[in-house]
C-alpha atoms as a PDB file:
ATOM      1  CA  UNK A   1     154.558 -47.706 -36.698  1.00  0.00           C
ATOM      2  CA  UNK A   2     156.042 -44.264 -37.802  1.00  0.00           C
ATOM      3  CA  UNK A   3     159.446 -43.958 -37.220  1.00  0.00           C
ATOM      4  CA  UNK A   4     161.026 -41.138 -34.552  1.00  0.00           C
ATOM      5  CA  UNK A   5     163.129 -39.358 -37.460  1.00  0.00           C
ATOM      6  CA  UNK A   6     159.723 -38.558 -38.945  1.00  0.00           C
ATOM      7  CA  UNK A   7     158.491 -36.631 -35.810  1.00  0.00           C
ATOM      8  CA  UNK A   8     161.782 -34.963 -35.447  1.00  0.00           C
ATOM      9  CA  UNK A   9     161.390 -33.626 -38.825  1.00  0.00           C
ATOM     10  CA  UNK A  10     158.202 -32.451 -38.707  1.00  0.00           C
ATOM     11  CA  UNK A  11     158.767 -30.625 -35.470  1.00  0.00           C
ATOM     12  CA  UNK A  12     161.891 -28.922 -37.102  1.00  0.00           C
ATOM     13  CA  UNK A  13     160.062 -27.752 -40.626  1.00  0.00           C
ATOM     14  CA  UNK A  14     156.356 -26.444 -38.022  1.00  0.00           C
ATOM     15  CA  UNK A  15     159.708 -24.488 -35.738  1.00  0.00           C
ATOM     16  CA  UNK A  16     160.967 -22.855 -38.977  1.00  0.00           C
ATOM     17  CA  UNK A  17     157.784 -22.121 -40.589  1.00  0.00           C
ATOM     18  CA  UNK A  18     156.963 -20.386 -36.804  1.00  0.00           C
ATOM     19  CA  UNK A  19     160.203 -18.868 -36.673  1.00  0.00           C
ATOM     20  CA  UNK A  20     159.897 -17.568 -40.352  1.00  0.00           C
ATOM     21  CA  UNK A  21     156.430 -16.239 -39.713  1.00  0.00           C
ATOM     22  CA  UNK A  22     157.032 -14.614 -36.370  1.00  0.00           C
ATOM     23  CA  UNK A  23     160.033 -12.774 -37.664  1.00  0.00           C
ATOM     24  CA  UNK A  24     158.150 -11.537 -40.491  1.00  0.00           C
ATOM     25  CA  UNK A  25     155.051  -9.890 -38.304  1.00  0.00           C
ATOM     26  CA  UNK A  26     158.240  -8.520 -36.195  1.00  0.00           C
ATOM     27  CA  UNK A  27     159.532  -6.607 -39.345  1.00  0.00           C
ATOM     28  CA  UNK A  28     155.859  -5.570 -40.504  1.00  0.00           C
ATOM     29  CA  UNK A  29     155.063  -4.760 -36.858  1.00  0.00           C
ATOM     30  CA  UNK A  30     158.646  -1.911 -36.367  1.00  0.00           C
ATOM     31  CA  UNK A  31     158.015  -0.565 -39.959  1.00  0.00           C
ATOM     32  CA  UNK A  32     154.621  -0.172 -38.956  1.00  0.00           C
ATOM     33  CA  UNK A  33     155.286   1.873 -35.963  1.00  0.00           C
ATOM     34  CA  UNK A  34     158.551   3.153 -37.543  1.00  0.00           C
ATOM     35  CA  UNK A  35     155.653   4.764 -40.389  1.00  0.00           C
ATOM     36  CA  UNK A  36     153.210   5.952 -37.875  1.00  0.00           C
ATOM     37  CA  UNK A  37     156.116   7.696 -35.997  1.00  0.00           C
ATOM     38  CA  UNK A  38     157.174   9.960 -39.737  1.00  0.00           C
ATOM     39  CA  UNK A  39     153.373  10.863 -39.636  1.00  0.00           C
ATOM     40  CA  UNK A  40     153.155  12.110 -35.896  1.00  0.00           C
ATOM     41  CA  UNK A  41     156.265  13.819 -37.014  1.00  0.00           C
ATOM     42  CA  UNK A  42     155.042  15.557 -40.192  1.00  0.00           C
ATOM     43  CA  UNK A  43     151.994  15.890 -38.406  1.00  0.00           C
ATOM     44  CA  UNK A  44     153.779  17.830 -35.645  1.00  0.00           C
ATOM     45  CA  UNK A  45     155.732  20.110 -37.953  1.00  0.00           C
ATOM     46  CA  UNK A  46     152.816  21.196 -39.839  1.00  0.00           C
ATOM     47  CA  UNK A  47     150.735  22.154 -37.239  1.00  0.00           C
ATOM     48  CA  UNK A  48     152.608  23.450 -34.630  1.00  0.00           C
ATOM     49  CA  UNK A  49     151.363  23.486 -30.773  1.00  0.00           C
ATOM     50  CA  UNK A  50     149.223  26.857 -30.371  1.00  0.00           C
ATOM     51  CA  UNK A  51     149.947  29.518 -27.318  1.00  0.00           C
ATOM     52  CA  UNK A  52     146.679  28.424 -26.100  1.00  0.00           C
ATOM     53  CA  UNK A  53     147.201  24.779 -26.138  1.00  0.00           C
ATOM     54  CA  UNK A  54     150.760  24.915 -24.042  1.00  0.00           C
ATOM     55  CA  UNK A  55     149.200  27.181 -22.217  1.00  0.00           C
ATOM     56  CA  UNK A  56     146.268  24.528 -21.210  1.00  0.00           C
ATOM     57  CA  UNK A  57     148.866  21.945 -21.179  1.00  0.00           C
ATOM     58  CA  UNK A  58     151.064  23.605 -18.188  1.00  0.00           C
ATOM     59  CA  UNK A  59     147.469  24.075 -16.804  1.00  0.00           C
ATOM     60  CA  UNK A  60     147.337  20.389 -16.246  1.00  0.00           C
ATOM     61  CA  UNK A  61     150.429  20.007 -15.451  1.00  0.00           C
ATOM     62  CA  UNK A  62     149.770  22.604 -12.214  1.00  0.00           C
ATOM     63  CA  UNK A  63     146.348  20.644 -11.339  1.00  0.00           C
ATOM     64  CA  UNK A  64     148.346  16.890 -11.230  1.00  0.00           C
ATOM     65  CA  UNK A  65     151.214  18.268  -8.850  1.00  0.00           C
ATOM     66  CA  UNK A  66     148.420  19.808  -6.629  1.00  0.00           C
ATOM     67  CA  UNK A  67     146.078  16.533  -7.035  1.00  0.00           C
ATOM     68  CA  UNK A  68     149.427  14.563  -5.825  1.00  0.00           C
ATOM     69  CA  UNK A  69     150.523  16.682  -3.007  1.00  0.00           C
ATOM     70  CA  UNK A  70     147.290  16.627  -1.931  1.00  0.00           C
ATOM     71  CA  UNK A  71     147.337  12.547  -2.234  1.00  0.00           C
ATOM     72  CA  UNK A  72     150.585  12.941  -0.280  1.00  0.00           C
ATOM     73  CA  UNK A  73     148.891  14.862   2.389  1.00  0.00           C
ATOM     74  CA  UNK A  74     151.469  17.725   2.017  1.00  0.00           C
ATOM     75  CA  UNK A  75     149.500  20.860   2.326  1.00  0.00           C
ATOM     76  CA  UNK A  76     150.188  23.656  -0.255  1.00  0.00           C
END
């Protein structure tokens, strides 16, 4: 019969290797995002947001408040 102490170690070394791995795919995982953020960034600074674009965006913008007065059953 196996002794106890060989369970217990087992257990320990599979906790470390899952510790070790998990805080591994966390670092990959935040430089990951951490490198997609720089390219919205660059991305941003390159090509900056057109007249017409804002200009569509407070567009929306007007059409949501309306959609949720309406949903609120305030009348405009």
């Amino acid at each position: 019969m196996p002794e106890p102490s060989l369970y217990l170690m087992t257990a320990a070394f599979t906790l470390i290797g899952l510790t070790a791995v998990s805080l591994i795919a966390l670092r990959g995982w935040r430089d990951w995002i951490a490198l997609k953020t720089k390219e919205l960034e660059q991305q941003r600074e390159e090509n900056p947001p057109s007249a017409t674009s804002r200009i569509e965006v407070a567009d929306l913008k007007e059409r949501i408040r309306k959609l949720e007065a309406i949903a609120a059953g305030v009348e405009l």
